[in-house]
PDB file of N, CA and C in Angstrom:
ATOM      1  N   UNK A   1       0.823  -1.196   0.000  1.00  0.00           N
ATOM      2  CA  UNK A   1       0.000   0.000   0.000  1.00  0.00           C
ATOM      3  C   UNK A   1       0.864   1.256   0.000  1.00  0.00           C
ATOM      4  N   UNK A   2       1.989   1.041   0.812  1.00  0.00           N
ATOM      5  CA  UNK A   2       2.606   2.689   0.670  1.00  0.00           C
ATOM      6  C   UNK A   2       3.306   2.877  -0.769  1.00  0.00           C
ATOM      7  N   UNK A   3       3.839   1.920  -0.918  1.00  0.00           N
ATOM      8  CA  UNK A   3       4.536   1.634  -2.586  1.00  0.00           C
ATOM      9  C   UNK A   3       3.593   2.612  -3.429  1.00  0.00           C
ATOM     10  N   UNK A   4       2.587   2.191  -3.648  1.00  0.00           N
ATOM     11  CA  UNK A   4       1.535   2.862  -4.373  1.00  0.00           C
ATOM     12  C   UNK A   4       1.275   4.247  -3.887  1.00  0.00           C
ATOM     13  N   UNK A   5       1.262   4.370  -2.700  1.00  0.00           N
ATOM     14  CA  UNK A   5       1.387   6.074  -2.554  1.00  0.00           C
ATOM     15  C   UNK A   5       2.218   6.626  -2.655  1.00  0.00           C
ATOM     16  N   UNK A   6       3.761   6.287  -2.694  1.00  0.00           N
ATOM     17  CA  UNK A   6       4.707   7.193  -3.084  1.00  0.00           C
ATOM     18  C   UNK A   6       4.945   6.926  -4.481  1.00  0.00           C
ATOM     19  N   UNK A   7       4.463   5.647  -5.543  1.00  0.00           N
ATOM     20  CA  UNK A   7       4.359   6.054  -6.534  1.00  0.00           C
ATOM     21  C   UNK A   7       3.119   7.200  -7.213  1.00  0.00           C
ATOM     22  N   UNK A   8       2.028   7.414  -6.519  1.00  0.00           N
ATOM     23  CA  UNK A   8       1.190   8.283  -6.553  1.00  0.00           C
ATOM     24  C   UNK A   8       2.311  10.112  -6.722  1.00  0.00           C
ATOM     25  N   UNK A   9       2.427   9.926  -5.128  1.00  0.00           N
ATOM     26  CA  UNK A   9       3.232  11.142  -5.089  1.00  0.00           C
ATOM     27  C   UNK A   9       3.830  11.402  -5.921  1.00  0.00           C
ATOM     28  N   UNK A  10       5.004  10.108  -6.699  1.00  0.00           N
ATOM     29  CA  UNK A  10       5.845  11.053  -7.231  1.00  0.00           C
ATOM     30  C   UNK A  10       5.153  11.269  -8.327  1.00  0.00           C
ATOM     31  N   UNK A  11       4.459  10.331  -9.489  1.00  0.00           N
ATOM     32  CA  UNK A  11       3.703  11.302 -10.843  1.00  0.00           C
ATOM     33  C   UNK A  11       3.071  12.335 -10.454  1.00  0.00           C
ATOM     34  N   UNK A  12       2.551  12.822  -9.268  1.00  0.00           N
ATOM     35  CA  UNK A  12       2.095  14.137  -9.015  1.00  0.00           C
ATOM     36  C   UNK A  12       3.333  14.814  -8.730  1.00  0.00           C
ATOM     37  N   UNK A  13       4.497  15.217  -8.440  1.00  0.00           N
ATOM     38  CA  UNK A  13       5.820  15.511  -8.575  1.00  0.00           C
ATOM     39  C   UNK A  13       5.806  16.080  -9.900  1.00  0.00           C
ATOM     40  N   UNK A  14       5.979  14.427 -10.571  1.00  0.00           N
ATOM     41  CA  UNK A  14       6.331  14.946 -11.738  1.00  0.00           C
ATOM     42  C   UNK A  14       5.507  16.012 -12.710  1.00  0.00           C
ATOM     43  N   UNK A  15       4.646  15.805 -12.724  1.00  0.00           N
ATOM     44  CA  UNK A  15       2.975  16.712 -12.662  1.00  0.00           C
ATOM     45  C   UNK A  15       3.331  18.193 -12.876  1.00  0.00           C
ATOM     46  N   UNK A  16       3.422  18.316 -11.354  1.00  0.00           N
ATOM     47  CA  UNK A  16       3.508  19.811 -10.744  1.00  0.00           C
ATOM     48  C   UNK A  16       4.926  19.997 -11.329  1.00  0.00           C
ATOM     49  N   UNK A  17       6.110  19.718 -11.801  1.00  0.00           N
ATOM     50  CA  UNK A  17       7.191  19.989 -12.189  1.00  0.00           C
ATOM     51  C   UNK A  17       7.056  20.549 -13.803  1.00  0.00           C
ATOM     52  N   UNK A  18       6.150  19.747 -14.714  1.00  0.00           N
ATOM     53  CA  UNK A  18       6.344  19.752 -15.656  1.00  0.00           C
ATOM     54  C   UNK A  18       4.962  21.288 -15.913  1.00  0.00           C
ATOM     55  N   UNK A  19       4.310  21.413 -15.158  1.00  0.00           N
ATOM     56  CA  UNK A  19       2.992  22.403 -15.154  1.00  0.00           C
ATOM     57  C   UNK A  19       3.708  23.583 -14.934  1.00  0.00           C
ATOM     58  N   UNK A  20       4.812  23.889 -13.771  1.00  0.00           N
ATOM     59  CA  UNK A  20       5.672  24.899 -13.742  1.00  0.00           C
ATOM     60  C   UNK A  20       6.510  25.045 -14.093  1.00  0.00           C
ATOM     61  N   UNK A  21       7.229  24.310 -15.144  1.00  0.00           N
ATOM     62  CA  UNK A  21       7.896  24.582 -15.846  1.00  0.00           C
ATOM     63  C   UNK A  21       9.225  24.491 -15.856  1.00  0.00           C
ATOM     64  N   UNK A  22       9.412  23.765 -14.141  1.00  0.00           N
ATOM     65  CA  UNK A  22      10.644  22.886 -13.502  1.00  0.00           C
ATOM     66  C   UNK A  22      11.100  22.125 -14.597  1.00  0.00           C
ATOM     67  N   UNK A  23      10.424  21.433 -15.409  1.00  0.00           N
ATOM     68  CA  UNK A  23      11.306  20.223 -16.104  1.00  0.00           C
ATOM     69  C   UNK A  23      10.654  20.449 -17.624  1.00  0.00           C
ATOM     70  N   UNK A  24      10.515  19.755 -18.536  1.00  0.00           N
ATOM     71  CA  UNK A  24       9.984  19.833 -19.887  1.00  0.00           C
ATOM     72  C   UNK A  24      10.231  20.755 -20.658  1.00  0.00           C
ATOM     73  N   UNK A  25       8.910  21.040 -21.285  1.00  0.00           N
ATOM     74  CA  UNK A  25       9.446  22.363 -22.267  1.00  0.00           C
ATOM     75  C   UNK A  25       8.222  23.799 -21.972  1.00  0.00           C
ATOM     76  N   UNK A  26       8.747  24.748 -22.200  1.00  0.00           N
ATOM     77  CA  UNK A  26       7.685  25.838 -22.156  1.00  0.00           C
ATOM     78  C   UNK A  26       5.707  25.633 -22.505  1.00  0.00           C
ATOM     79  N   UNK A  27       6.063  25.324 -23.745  1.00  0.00           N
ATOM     80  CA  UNK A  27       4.707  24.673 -24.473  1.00  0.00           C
ATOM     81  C   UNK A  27       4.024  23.917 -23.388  1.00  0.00           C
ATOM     82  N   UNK A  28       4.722  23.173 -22.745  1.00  0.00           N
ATOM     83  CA  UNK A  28       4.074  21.943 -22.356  1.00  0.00           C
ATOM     84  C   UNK A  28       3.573  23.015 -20.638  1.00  0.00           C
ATOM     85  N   UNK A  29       4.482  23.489 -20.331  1.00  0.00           N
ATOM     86  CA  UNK A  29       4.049  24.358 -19.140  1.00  0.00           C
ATOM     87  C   UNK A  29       3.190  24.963 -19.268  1.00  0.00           C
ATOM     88  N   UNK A  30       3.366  26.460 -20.744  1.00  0.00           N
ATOM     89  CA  UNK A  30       2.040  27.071 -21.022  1.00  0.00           C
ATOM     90  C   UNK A  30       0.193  26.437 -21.046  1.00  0.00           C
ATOM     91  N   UNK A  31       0.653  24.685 -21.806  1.00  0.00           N
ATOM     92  CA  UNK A  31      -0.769  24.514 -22.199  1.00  0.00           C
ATOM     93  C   UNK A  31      -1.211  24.169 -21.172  1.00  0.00           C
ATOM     94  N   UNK A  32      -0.565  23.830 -19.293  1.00  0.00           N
ATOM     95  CA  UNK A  32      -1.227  23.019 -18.536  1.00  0.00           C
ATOM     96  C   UNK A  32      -1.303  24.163 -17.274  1.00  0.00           C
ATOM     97  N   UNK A  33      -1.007  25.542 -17.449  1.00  0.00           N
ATOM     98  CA  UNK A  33      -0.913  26.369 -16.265  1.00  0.00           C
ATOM     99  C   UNK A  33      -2.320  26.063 -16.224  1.00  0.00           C
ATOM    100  N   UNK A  34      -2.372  26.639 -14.710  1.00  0.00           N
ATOM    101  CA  UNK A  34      -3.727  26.564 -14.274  1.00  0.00           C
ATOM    102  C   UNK A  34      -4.160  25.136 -13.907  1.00  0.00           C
ATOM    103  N   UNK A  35      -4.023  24.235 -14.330  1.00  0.00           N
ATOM    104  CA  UNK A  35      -4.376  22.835 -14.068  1.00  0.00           C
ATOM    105  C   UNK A  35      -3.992  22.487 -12.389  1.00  0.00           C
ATOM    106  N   UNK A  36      -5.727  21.495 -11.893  1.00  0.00           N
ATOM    107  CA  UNK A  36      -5.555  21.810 -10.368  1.00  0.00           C
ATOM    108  C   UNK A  36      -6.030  20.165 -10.581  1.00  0.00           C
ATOM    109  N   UNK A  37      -5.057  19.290  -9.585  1.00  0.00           N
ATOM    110  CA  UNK A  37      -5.592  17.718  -9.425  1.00  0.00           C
ATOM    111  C   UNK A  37      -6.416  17.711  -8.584  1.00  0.00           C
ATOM    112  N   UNK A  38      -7.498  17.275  -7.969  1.00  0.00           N
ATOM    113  CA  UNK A  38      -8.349  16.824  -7.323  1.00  0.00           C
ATOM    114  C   UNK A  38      -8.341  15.869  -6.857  1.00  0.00           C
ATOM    115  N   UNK A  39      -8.146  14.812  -7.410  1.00  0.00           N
ATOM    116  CA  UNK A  39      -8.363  13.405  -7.145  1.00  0.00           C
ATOM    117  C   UNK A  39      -6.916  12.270  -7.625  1.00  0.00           C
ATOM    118  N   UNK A  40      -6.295  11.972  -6.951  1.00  0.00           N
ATOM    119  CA  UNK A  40      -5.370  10.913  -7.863  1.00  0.00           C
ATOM    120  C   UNK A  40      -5.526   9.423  -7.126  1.00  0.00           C
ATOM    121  N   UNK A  41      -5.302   8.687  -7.832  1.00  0.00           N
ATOM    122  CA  UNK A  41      -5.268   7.045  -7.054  1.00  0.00           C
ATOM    123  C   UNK A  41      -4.049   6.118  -7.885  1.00  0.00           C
ATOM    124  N   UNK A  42      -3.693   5.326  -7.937  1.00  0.00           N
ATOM    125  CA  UNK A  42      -3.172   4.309  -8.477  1.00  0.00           C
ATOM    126  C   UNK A  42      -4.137   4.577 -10.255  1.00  0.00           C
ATOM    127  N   UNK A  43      -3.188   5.066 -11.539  1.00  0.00           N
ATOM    128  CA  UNK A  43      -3.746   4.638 -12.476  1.00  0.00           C
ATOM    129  C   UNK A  43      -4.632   5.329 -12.746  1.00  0.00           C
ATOM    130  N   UNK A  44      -5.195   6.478 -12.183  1.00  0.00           N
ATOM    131  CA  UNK A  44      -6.335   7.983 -12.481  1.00  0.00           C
ATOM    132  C   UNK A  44      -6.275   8.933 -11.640  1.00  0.00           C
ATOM    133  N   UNK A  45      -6.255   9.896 -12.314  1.00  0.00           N
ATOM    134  CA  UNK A  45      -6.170  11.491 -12.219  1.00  0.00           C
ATOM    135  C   UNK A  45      -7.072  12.125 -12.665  1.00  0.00           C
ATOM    136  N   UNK A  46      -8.010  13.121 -11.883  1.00  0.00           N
ATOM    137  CA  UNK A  46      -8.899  13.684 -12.153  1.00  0.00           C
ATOM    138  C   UNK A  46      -8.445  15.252 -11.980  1.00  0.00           C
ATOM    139  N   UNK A  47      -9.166  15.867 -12.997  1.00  0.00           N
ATOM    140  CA  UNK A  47      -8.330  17.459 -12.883  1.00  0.00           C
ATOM    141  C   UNK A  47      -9.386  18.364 -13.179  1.00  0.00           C
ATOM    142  N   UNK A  48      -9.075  19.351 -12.655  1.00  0.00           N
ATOM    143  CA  UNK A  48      -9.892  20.798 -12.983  1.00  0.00           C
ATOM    144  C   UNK A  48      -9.206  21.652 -13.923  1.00  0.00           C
ATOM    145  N   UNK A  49      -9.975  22.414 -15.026  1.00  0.00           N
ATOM    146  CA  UNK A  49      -8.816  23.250 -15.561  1.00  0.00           C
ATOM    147  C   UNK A  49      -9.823  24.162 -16.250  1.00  0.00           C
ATOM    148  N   UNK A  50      -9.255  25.868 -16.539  1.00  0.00           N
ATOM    149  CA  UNK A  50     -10.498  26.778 -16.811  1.00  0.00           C
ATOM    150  C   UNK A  50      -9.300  26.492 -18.241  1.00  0.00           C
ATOM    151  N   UNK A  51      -9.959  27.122 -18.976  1.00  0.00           N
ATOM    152  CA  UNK A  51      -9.005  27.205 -20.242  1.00  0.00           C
ATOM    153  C   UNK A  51      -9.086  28.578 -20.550  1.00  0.00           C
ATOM    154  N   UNK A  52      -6.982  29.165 -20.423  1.00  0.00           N
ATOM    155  CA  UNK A  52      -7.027  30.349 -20.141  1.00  0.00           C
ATOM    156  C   UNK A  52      -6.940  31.251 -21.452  1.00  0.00           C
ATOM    157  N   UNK A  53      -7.009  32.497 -21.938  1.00  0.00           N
ATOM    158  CA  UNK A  53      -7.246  33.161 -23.422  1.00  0.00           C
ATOM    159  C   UNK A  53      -5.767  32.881 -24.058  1.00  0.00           C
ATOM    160  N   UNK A  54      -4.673  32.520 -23.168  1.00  0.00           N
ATOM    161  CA  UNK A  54      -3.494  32.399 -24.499  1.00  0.00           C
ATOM    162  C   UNK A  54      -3.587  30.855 -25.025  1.00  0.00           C
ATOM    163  N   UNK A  55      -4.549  30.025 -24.562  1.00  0.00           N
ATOM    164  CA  UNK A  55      -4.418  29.118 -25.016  1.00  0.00           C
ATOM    165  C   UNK A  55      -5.477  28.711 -26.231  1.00  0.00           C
ATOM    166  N   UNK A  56      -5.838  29.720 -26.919  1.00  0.00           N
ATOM    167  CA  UNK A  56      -6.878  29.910 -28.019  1.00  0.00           C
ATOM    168  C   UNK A  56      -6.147  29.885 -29.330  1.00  0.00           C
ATOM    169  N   UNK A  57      -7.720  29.318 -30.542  1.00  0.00           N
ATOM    170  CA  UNK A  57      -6.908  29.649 -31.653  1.00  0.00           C
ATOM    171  C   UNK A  57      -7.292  30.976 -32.298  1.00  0.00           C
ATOM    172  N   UNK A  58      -7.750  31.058 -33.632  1.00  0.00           N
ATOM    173  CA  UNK A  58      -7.986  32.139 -34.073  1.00  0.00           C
ATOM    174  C   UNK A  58      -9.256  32.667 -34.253  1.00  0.00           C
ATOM    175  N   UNK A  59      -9.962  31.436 -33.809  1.00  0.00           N
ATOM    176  CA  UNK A  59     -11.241  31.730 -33.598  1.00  0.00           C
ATOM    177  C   UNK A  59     -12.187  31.808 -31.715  1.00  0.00           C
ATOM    178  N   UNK A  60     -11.041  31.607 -31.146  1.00  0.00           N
ATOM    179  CA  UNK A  60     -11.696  31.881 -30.206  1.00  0.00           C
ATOM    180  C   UNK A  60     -11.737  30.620 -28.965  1.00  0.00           C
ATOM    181  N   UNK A  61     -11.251  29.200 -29.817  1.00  0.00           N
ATOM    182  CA  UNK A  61     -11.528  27.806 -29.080  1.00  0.00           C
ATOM    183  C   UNK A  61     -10.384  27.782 -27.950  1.00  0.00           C
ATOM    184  N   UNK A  62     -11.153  26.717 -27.676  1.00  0.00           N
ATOM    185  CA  UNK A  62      -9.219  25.995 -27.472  1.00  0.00           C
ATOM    186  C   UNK A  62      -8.110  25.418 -28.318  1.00  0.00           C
ATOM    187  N   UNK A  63      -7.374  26.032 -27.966  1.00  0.00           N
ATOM    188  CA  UNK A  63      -6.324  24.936 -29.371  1.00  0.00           C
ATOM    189  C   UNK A  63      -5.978  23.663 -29.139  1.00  0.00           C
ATOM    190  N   UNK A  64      -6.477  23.123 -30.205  1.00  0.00           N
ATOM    191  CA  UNK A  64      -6.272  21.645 -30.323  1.00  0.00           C
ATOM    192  C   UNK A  64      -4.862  20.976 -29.910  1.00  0.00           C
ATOM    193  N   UNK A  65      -3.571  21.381 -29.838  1.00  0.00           N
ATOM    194  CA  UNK A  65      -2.409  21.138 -29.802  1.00  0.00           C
ATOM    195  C   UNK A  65      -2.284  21.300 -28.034  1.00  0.00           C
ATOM    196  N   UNK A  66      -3.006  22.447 -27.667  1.00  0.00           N
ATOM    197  CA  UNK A  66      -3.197  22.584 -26.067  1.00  0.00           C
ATOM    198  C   UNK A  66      -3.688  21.767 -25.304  1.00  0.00           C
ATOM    199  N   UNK A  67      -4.814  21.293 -26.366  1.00  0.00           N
ATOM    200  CA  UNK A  67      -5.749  19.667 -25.712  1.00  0.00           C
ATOM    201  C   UNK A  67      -4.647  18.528 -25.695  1.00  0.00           C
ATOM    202  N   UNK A  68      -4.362  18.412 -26.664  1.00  0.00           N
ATOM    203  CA  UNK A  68      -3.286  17.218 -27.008  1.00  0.00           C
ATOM    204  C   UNK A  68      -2.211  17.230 -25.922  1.00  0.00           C
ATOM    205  N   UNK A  69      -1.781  18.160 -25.732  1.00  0.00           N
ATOM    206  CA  UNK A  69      -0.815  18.554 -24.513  1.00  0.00           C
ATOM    207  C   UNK A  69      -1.291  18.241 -23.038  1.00  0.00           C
ATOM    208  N   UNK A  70      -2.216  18.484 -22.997  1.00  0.00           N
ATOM    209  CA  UNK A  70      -2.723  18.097 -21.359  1.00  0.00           C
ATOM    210  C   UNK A  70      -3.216  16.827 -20.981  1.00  0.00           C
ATOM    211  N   UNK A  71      -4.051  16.526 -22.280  1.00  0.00           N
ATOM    212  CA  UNK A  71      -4.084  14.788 -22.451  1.00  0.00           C
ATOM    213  C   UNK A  71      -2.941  14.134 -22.389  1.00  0.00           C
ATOM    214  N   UNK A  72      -1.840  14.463 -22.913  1.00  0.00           N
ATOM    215  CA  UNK A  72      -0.885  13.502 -22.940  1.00  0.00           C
ATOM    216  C   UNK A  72      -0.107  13.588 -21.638  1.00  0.00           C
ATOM    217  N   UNK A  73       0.192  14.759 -21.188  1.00  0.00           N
ATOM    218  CA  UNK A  73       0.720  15.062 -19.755  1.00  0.00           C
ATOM    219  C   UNK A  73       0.253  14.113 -18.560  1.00  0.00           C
ATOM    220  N   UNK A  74      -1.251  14.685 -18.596  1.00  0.00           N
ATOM    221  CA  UNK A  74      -2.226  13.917 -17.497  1.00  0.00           C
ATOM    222  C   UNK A  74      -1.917  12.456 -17.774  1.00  0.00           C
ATOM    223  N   UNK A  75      -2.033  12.365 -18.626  1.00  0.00           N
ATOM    224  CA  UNK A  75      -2.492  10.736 -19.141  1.00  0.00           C
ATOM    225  C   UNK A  75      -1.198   9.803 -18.746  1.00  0.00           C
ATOM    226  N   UNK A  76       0.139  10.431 -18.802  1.00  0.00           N
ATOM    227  CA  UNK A  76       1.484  10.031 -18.674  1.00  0.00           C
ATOM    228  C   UNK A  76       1.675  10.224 -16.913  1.00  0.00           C
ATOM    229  N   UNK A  77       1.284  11.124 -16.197  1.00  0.00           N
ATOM    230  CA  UNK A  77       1.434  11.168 -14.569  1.00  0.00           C
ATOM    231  C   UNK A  77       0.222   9.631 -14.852  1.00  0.00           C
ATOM    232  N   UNK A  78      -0.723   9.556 -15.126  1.00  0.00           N
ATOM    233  CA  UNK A  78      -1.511   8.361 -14.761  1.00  0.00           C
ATOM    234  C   UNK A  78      -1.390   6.838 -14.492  1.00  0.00           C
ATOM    235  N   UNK A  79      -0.113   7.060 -16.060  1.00  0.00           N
ATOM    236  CA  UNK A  79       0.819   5.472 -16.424  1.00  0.00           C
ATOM    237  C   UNK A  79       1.917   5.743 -15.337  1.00  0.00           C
ATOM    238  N   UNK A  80       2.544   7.050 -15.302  1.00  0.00           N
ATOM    239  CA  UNK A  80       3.618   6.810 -14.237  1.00  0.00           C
ATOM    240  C   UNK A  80       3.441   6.101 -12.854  1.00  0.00           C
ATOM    241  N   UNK A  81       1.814   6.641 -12.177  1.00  0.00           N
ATOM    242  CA  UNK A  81       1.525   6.281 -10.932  1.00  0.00           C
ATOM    243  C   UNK A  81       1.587   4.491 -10.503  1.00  0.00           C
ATOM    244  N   UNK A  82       1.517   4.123 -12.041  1.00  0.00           N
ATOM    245  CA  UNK A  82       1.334   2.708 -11.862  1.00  0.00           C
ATOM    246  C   UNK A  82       2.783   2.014 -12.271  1.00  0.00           C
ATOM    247  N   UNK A  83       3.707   2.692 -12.230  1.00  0.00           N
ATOM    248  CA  UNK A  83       5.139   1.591 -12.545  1.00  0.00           C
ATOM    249  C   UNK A  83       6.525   2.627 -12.205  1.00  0.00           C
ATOM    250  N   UNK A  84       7.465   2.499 -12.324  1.00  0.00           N
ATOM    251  CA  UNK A  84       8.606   2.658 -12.142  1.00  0.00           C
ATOM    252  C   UNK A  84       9.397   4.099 -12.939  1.00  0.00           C
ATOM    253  N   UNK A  85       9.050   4.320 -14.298  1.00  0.00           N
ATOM    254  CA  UNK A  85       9.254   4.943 -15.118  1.00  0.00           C
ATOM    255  C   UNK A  85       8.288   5.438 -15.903  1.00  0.00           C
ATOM    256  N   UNK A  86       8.747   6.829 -16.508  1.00  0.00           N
ATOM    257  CA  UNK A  86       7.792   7.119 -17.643  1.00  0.00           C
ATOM    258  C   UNK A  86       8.150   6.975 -18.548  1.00  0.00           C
ATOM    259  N   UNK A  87       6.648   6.649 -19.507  1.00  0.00           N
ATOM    260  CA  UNK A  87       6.802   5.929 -20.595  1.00  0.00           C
ATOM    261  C   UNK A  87       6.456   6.867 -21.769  1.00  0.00           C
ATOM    262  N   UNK A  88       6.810   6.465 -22.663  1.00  0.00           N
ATOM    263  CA  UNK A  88       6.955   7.315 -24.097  1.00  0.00           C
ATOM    264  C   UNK A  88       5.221   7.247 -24.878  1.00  0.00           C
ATOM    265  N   UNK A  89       4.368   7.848 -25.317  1.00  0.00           N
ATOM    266  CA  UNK A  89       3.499   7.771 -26.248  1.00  0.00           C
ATOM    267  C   UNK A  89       3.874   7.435 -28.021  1.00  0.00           C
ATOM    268  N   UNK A  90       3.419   6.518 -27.793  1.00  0.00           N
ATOM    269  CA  UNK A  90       3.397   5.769 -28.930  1.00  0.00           C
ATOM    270  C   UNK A  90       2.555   5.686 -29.945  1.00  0.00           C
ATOM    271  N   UNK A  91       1.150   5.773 -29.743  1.00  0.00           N
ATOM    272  CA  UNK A  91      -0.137   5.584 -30.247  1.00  0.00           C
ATOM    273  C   UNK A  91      -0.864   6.868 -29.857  1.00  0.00           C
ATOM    274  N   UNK A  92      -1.205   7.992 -30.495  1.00  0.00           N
ATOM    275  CA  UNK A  92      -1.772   9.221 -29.937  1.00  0.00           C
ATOM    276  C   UNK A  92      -2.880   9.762 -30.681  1.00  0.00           C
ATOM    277  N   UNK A  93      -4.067   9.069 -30.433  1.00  0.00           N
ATOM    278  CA  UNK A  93      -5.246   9.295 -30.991  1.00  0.00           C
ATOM    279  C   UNK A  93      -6.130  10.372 -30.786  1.00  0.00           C
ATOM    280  N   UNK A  94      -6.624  11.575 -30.999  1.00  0.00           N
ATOM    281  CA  UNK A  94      -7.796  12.295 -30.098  1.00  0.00           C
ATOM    282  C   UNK A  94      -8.723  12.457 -31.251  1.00  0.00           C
ATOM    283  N   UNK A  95     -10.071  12.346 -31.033  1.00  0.00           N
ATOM    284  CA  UNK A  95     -11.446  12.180 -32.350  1.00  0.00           C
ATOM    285  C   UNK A  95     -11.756  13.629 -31.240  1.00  0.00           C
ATOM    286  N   UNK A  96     -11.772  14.783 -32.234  1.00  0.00           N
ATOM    287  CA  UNK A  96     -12.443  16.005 -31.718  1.00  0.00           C
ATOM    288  C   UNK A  96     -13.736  16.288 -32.429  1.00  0.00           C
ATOM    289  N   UNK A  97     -14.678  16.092 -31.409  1.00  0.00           N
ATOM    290  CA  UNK A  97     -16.252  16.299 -31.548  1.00  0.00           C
ATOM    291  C   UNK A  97     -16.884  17.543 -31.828  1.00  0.00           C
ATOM    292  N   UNK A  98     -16.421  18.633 -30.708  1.00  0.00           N
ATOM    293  CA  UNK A  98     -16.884  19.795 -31.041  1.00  0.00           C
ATOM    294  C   UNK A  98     -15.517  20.914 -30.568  1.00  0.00           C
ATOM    295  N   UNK A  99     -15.639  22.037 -30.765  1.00  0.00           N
ATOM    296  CA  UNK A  99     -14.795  23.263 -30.018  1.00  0.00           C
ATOM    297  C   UNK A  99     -14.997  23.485 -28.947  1.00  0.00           C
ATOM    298  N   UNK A 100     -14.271  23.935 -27.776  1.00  0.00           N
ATOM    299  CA  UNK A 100     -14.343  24.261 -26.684  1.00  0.00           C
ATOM    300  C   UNK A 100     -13.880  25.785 -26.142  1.00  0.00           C
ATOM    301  N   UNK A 101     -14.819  26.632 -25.913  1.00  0.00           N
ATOM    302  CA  UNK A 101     -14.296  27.982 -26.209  1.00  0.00           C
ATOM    303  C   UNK A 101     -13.549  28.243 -24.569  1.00  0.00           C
ATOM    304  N   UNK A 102     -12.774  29.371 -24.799  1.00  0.00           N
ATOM    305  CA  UNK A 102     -12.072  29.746 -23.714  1.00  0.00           C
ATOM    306  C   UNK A 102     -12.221  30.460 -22.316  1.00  0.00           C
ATOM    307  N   UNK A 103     -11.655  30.177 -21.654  1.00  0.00           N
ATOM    308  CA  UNK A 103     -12.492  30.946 -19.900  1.00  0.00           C
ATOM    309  C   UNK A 103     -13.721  29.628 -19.217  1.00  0.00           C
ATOM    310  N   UNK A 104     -14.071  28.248 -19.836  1.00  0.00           N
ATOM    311  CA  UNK A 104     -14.522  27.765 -19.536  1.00  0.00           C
ATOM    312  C   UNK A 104     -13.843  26.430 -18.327  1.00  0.00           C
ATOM    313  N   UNK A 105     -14.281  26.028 -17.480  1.00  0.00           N
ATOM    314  CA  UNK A 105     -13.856  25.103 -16.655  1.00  0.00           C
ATOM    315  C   UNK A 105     -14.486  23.839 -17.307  1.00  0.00           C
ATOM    316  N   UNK A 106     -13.364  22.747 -17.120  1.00  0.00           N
ATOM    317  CA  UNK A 106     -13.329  21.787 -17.649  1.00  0.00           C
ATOM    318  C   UNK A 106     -12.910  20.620 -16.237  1.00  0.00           C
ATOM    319  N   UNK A 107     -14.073  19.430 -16.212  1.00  0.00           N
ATOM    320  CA  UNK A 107     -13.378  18.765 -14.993  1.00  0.00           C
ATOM    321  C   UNK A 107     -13.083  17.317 -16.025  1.00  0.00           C
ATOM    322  N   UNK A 108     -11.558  16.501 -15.646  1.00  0.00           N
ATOM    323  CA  UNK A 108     -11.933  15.361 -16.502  1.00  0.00           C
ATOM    324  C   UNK A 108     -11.041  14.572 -15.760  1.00  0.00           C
ATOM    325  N   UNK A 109     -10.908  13.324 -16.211  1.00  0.00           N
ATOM    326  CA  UNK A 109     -10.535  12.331 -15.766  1.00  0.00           C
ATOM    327  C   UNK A 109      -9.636  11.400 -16.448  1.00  0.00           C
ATOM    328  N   UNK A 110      -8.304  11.182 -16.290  1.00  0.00           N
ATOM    329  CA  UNK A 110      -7.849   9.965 -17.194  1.00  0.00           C
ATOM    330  C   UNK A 110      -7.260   8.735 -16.463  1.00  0.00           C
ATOM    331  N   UNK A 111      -7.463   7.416 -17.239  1.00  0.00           N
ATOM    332  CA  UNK A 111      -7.542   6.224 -16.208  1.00  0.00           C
ATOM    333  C   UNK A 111      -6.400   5.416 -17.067  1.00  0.00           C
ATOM    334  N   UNK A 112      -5.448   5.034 -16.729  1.00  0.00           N
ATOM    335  CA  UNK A 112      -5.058   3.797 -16.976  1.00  0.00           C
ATOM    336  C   UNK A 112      -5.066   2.148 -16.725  1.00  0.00           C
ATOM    337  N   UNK A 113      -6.054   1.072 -18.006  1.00  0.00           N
ATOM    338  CA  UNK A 113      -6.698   0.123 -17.911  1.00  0.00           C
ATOM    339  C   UNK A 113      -5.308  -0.682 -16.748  1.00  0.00           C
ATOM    340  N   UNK A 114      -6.325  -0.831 -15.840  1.00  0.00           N
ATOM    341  CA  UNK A 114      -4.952  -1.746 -15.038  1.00  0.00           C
ATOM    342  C   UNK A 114      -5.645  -3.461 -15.173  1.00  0.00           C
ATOM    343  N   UNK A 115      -4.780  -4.139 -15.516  1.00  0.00           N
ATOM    344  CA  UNK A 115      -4.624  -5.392 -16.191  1.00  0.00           C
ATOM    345  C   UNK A 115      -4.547  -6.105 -14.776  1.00  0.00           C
ATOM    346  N   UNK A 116      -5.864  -7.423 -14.574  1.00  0.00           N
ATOM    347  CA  UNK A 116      -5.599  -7.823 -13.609  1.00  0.00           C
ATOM    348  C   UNK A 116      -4.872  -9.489 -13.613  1.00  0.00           C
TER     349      UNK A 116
END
């Protein structure tokens, strides 16, 4: 049980490092400022996030590349919580449904299938 909470801790570490800009790249800091965890467990992370005006395109949305960025961030503290290392994206799918305009709060959730 503690194993799992200090692997918890540290993808939230790594998290908060890469959101401020401690580690990674600018981009990746810019698209996730503001981002607040709520909830983490073994394998899911649940987050709050308003989506702020520099992260728009030219019409007003969110930018798609900003989405892609926080998905993959979140989604990577999620796989981290569950093993040793982080792992590389390999397969990076997103089907965008509609636009999401800016100044709006967004709560979401990403899970990694844990294999029993």
């Amino acid at each position: 049980m503690e194993e799992n909470i200090l692997r918890i801790l540290r993808s939230l570490k790594w998290l908060q490092d890469v959101t401020t800009g401690a580690i990674g790249y600018e981009l990746e800091s810019r698209a996730l400022r503001g981002l607040q965890v709520i909830q983490a467990q073994r394998g899911f992370i649940r987050c709050n996030f308003t989506v702020p005006t520099f992260a728009s395109d030219l019409n007003g949305n969110w930018h798609v590349g900003a989405i892609a960025t926080i998905i993959d961030n979140v989604g990577g503290a999620a796989v981290y919580s569950m093993g040793d290392r982080l792992n590389v994206t390999v397969n990076f799918n997103i089907s965008y449904y509609s636009t999401a305009k800016i100044q709006v709060c967004f709560s979401f959730f990403l899970l990694k299938k844990i294999d029993s």
